[in-house]
PDB file of N, CA and C in Angstrom:
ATOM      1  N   UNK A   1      95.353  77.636 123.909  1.00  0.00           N
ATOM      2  CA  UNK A   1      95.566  76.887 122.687  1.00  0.00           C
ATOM      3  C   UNK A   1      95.208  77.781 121.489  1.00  0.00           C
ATOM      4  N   UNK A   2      96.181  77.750 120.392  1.00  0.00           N
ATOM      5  CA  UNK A   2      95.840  78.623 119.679  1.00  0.00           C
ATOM      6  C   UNK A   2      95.021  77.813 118.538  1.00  0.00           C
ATOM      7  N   UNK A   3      93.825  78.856 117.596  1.00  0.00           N
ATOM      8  CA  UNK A   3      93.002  78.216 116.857  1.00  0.00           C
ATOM      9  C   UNK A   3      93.108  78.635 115.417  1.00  0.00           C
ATOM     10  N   UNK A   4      93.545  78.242 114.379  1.00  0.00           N
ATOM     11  CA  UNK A   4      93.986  78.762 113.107  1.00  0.00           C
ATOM     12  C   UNK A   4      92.671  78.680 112.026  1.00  0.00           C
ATOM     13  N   UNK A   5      92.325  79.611 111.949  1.00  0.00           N
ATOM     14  CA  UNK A   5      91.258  79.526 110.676  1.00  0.00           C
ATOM     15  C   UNK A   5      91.571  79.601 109.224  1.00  0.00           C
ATOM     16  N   UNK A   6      91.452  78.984 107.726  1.00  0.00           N
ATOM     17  CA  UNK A   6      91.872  79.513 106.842  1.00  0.00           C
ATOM     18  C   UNK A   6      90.286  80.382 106.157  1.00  0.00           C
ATOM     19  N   UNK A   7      90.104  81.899 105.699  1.00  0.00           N
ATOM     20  CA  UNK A   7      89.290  82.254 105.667  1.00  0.00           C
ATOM     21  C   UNK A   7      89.295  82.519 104.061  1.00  0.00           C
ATOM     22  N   UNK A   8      88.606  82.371 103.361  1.00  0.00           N
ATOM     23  CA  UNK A   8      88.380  82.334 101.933  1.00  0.00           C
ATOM     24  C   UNK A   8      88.338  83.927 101.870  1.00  0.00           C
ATOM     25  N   UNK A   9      89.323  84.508 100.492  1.00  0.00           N
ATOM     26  CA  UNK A   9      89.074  85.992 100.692  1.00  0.00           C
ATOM     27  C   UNK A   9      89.214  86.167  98.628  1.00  0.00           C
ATOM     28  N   UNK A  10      88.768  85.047  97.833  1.00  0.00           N
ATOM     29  CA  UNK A  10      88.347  84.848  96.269  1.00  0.00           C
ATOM     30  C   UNK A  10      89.053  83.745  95.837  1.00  0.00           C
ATOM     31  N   UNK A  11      89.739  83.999  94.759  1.00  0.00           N
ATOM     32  CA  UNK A  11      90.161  83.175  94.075  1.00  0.00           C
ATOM     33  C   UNK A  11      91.352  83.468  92.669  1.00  0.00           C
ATOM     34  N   UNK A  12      92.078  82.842  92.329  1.00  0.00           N
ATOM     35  CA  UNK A  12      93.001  83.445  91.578  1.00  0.00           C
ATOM     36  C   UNK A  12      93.097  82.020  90.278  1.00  0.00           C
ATOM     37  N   UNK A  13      93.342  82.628  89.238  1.00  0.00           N
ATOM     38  CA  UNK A  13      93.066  81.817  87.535  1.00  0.00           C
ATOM     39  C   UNK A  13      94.640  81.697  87.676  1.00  0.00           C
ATOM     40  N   UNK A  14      95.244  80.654  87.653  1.00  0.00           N
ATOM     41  CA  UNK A  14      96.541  80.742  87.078  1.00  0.00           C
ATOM     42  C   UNK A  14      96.654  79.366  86.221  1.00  0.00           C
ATOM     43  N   UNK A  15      97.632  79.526  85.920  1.00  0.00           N
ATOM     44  CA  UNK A  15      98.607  78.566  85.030  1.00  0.00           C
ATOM     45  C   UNK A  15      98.997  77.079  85.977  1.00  0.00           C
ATOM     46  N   UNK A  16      98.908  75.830  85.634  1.00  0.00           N
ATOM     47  CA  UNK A  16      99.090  74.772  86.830  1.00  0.00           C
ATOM     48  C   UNK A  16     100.150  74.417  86.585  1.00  0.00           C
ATOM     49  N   UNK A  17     101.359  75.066  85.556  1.00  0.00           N
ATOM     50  CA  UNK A  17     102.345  74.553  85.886  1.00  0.00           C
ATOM     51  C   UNK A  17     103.175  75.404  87.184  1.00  0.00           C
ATOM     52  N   UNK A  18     103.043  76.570  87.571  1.00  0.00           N
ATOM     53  CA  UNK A  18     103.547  77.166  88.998  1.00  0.00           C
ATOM     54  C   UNK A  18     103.427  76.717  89.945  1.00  0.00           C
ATOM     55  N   UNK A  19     102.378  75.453  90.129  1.00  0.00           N
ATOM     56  CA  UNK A  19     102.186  74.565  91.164  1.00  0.00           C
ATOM     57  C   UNK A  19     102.523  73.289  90.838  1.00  0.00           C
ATOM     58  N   UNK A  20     103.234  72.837  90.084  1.00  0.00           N
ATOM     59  CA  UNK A  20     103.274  71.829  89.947  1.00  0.00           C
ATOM     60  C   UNK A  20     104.553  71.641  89.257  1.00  0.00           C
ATOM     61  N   UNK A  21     105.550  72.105  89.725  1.00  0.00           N
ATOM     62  CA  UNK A  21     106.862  71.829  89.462  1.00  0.00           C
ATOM     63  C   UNK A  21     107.111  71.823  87.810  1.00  0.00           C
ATOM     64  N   UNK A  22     106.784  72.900  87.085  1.00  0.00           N
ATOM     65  CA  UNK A  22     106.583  73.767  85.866  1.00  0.00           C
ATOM     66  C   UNK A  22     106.369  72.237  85.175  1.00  0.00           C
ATOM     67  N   UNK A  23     105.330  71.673  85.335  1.00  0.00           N
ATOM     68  CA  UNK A  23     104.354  70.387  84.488  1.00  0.00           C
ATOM     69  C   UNK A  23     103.218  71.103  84.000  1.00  0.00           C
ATOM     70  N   UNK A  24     102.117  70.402  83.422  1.00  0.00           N
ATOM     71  CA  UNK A  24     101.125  71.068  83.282  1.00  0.00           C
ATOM     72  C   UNK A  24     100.808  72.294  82.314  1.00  0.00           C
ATOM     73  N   UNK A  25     101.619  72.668  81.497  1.00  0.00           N
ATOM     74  CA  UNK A  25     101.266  74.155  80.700  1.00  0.00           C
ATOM     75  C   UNK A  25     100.593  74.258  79.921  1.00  0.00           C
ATOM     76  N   UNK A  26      99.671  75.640  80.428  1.00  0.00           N
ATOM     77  CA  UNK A  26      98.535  75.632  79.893  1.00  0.00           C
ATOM     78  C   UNK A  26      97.343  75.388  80.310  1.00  0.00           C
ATOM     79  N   UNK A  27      97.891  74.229  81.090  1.00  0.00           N
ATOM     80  CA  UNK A  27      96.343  74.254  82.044  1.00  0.00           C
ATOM     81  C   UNK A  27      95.614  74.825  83.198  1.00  0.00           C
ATOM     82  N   UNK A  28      94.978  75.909  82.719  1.00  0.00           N
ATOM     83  CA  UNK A  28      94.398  76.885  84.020  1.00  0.00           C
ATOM     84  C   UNK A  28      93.707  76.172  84.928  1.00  0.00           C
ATOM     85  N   UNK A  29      93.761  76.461  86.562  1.00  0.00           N
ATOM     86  CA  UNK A  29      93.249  75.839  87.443  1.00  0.00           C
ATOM     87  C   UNK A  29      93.031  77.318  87.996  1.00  0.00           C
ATOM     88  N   UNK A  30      91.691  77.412  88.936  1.00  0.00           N
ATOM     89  CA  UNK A  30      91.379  78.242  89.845  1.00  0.00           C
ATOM     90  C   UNK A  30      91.883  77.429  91.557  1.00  0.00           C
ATOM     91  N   UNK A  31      92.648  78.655  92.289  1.00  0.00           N
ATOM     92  CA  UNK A  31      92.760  78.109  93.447  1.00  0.00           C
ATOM     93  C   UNK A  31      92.744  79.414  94.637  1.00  0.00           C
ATOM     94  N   UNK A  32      92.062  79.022  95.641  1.00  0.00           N
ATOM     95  CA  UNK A  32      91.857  80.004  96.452  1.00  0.00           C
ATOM     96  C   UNK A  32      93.113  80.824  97.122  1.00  0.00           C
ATOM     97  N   UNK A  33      92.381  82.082  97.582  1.00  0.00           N
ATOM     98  CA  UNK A  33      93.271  82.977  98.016  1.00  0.00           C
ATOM     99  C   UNK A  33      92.552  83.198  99.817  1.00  0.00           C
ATOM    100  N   UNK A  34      93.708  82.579 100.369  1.00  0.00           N
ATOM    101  CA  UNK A  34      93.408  82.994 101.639  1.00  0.00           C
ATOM    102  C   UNK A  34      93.720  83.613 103.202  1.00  0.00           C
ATOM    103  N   UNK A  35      93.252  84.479 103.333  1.00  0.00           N
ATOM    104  CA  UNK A  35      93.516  84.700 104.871  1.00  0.00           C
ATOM    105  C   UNK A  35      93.503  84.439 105.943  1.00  0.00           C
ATOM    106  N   UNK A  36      94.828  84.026 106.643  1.00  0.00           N
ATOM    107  CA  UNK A  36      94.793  83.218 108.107  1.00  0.00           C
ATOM    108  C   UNK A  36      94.249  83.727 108.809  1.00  0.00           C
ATOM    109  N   UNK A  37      92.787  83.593 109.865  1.00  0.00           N
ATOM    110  CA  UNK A  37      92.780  84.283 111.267  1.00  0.00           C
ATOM    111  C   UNK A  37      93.454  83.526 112.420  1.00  0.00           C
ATOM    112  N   UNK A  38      94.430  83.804 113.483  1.00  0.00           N
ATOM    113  CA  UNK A  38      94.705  83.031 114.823  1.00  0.00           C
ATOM    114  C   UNK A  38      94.314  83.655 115.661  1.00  0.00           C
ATOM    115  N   UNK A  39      93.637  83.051 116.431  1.00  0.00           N
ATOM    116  CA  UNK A  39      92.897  83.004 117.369  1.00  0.00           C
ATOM    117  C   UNK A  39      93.662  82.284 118.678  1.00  0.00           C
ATOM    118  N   UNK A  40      93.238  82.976 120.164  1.00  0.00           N
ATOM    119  CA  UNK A  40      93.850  82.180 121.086  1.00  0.00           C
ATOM    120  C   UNK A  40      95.238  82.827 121.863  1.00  0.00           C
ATOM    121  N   UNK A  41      95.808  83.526 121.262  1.00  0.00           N
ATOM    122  CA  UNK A  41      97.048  84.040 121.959  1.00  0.00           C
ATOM    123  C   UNK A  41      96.657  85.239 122.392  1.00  0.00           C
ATOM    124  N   UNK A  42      97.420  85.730 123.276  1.00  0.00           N
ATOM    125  CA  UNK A  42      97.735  87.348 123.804  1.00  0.00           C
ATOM    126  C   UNK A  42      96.793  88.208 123.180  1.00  0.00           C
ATOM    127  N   UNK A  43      96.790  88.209 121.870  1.00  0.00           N
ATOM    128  CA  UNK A  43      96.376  88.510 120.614  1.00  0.00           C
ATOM    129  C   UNK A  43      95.581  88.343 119.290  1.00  0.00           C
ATOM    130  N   UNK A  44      94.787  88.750 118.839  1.00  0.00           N
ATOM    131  CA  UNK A  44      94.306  88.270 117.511  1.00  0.00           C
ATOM    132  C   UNK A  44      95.023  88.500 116.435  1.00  0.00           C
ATOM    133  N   UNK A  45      95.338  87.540 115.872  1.00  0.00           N
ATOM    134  CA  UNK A  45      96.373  87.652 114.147  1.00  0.00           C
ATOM    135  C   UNK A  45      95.936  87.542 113.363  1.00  0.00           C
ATOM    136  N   UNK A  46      95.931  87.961 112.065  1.00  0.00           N
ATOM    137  CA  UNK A  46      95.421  88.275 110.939  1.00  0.00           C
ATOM    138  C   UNK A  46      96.239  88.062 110.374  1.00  0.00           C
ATOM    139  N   UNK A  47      96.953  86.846 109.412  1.00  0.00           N
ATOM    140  CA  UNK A  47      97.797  87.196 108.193  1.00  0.00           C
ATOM    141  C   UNK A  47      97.240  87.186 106.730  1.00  0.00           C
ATOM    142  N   UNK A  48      97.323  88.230 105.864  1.00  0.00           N
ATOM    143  CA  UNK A  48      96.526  88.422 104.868  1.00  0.00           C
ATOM    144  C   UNK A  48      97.328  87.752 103.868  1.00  0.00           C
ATOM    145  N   UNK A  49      97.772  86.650 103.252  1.00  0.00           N
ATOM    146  CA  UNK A  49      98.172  86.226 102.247  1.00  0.00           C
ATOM    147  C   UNK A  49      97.352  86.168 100.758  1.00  0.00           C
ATOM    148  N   UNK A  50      96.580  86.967 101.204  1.00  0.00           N
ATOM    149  CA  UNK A  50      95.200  86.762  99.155  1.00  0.00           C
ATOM    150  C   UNK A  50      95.908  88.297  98.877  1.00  0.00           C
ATOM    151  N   UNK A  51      95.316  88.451  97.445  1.00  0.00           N
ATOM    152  CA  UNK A  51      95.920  89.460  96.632  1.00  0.00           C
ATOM    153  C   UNK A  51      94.853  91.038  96.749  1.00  0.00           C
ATOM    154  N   UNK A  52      95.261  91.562  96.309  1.00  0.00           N
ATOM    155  CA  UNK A  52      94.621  93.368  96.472  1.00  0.00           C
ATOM    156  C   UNK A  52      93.443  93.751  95.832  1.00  0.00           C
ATOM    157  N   UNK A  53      93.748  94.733  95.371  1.00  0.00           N
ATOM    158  CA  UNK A  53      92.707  95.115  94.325  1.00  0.00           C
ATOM    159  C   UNK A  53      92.463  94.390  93.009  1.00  0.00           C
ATOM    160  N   UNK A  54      91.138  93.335  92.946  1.00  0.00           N
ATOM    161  CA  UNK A  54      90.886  92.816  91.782  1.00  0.00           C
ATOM    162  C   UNK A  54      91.307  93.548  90.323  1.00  0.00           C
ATOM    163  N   UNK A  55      90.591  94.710  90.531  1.00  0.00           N
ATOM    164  CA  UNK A  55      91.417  95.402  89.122  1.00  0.00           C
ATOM    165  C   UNK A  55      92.574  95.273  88.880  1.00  0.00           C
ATOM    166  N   UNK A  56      93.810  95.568  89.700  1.00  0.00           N
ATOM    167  CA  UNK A  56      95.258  95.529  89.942  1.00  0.00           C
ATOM    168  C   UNK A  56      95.723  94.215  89.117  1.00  0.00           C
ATOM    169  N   UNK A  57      95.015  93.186  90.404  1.00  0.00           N
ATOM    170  CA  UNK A  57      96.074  92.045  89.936  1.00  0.00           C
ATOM    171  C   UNK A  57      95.422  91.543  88.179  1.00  0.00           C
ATOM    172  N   UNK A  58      94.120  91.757  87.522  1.00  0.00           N
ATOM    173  CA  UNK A  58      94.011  91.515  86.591  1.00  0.00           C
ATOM    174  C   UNK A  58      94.973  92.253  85.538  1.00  0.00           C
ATOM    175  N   UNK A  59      95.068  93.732  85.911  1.00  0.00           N
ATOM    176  CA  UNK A  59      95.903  94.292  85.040  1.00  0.00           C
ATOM    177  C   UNK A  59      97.106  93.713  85.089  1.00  0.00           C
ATOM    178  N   UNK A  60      97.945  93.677  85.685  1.00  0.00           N
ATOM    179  CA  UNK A  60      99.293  93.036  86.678  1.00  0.00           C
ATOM    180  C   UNK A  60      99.658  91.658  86.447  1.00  0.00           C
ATOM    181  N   UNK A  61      98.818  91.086  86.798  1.00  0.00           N
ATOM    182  CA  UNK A  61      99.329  89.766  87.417  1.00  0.00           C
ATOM    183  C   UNK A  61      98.456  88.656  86.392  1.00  0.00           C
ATOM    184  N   UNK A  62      97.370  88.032  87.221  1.00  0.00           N
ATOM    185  CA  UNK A  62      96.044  87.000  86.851  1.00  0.00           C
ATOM    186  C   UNK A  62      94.793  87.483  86.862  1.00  0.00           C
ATOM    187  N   UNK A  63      93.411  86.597  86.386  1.00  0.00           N
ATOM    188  CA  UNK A  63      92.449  86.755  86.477  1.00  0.00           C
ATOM    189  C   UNK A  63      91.773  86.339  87.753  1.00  0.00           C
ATOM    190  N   UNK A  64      91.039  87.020  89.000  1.00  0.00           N
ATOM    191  CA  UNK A  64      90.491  87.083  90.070  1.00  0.00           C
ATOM    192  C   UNK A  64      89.584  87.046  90.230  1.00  0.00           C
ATOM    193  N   UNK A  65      88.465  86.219  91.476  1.00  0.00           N
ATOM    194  CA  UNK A  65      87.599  86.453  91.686  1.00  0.00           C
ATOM    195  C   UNK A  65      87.476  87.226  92.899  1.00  0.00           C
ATOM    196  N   UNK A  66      86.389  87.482  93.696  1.00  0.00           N
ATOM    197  CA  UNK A  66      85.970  88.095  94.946  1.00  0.00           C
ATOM    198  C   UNK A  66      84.866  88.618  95.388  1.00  0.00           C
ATOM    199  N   UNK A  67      84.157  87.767  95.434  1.00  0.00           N
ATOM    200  CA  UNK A  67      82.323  88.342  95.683  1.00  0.00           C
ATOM    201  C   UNK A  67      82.746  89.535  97.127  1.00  0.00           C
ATOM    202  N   UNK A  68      81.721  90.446  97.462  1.00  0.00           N
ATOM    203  CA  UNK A  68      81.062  91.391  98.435  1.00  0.00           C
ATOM    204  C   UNK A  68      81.277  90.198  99.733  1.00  0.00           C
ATOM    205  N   UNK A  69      81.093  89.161  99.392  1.00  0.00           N
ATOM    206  CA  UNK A  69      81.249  88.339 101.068  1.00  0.00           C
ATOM    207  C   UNK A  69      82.452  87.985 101.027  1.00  0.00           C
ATOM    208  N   UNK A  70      83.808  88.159 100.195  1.00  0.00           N
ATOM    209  CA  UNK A  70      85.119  87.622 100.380  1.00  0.00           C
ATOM    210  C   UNK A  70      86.071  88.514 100.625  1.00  0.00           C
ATOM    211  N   UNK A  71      85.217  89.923 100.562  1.00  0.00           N
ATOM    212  CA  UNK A  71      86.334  90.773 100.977  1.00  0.00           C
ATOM    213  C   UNK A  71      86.611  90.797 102.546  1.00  0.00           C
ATOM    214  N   UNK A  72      88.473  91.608 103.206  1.00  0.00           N
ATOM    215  CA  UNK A  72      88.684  90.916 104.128  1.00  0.00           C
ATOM    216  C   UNK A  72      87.928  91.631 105.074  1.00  0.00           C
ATOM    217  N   UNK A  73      87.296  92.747 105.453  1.00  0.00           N
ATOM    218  CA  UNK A  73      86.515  93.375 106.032  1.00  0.00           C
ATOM    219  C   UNK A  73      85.247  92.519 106.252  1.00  0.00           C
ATOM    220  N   UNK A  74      84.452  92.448 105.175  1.00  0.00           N
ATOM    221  CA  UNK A  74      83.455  91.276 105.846  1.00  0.00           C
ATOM    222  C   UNK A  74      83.763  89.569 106.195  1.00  0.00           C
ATOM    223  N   UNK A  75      84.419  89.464 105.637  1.00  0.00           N
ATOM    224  CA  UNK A  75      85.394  88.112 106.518  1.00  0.00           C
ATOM    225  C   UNK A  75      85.546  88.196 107.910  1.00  0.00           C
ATOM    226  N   UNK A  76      85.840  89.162 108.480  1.00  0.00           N
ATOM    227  CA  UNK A  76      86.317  89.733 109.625  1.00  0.00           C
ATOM    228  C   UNK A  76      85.004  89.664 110.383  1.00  0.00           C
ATOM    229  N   UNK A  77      84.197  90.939 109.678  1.00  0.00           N
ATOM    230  CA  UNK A  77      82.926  90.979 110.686  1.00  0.00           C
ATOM    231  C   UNK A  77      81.979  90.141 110.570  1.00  0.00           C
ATOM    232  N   UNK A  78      82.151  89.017 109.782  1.00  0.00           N
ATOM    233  CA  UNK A  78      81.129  87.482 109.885  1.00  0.00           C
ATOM    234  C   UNK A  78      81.669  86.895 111.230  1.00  0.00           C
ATOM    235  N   UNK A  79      82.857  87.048 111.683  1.00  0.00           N
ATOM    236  CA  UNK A  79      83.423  86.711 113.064  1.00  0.00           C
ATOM    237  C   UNK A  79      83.349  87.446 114.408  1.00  0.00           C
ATOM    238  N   UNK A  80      82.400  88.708 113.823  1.00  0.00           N
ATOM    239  CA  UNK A  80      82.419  89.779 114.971  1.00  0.00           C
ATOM    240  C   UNK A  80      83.705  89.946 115.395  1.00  0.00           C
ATOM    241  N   UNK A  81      84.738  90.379 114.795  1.00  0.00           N
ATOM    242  CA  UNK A  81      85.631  91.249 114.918  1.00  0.00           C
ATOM    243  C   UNK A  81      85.481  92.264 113.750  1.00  0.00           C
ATOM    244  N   UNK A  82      85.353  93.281 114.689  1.00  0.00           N
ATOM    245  CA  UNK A  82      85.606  94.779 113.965  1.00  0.00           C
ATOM    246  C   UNK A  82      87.032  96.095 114.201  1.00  0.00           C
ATOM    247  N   UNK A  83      86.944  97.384 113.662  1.00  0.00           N
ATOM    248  CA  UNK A  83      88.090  97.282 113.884  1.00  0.00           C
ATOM    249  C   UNK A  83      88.189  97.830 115.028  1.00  0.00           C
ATOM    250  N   UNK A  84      87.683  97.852 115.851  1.00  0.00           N
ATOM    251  CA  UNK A  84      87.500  98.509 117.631  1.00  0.00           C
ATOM    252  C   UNK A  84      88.027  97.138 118.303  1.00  0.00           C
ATOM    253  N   UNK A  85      87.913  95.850 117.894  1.00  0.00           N
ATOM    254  CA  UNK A  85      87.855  94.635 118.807  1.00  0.00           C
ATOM    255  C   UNK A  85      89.890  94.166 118.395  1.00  0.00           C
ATOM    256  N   UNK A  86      90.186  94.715 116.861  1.00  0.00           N
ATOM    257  CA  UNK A  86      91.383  94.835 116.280  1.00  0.00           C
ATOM    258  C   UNK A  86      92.235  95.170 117.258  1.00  0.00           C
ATOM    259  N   UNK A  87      93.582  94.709 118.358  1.00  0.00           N
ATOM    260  CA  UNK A  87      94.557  95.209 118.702  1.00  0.00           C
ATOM    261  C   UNK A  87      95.474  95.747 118.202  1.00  0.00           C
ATOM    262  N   UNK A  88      95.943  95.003 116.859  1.00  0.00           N
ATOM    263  CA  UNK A  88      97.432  95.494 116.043  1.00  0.00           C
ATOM    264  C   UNK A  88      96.770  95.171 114.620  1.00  0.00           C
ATOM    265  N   UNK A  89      97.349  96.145 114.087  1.00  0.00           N
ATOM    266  CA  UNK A  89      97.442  96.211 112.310  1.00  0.00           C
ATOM    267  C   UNK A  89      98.425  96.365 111.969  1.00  0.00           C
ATOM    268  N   UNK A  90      99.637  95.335 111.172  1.00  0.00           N
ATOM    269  CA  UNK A  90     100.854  95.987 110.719  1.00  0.00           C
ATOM    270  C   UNK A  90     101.046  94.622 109.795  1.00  0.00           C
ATOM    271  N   UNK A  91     101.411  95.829 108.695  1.00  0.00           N
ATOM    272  CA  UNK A  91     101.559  95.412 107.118  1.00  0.00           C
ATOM    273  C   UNK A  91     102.792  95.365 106.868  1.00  0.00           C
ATOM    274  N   UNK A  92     103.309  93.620 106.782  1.00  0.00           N
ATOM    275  CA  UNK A  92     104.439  93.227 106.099  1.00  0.00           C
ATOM    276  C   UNK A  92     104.506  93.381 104.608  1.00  0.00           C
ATOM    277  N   UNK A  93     105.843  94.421 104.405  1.00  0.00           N
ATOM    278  CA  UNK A  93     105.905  94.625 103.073  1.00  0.00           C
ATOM    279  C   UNK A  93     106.487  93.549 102.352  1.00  0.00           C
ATOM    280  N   UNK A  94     105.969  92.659 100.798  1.00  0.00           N
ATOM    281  CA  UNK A  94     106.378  91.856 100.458  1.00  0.00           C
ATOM    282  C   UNK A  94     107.832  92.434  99.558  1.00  0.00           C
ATOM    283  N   UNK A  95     108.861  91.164  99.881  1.00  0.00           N
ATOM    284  CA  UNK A  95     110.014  91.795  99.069  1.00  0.00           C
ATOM    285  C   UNK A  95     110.036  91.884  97.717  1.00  0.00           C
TER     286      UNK A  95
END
């Protein structure tokens, strides 16, 4: 049986009309950024859906959070997976 975790990896400042069917403008909402772990198959999966380098996306994009405990490395090893216990690493490029 497979076991889906959603793992907190910060947080992202945006605009609430992008979520909300362009209503709302103007009104900033913070909403988390997170990484799936699955657990249970053949395999351990990791899908990283949170954003990169805090600096980046502030320059770039939005305003971010990400404490020392949300990065995905210690996310990981709060679960005792490290990258020796890691089978596959492969990075879907976004289009």
């Amino acid at each position: 049986m497979l076991r889906i975790y959603p793992l907190n990896a910060g947080s992202v400042l945006v605009d609430k009309s992008i979520l909300t069917a362009h209503m709302n403008y103007g009104i900033k909402i913070e909403v988390p950024s997170i990484v799936w772990l699955i657990e249970g198959g053949p395999e351990l999966i990791i899908v990283d859906t949170s954003f990169g380098s805090p600096e980046l996306m502030e320059q770039w994009h939005w305003p971010v959070k990400r404490t020392p405990d949300q990065e995905i490395a210690k996310l990981l090893e709060n679960r005792n997976i490290t990258p020796m216990t890691r089978h596959k690493f492969q990075t879907i490029p976004r289009p």
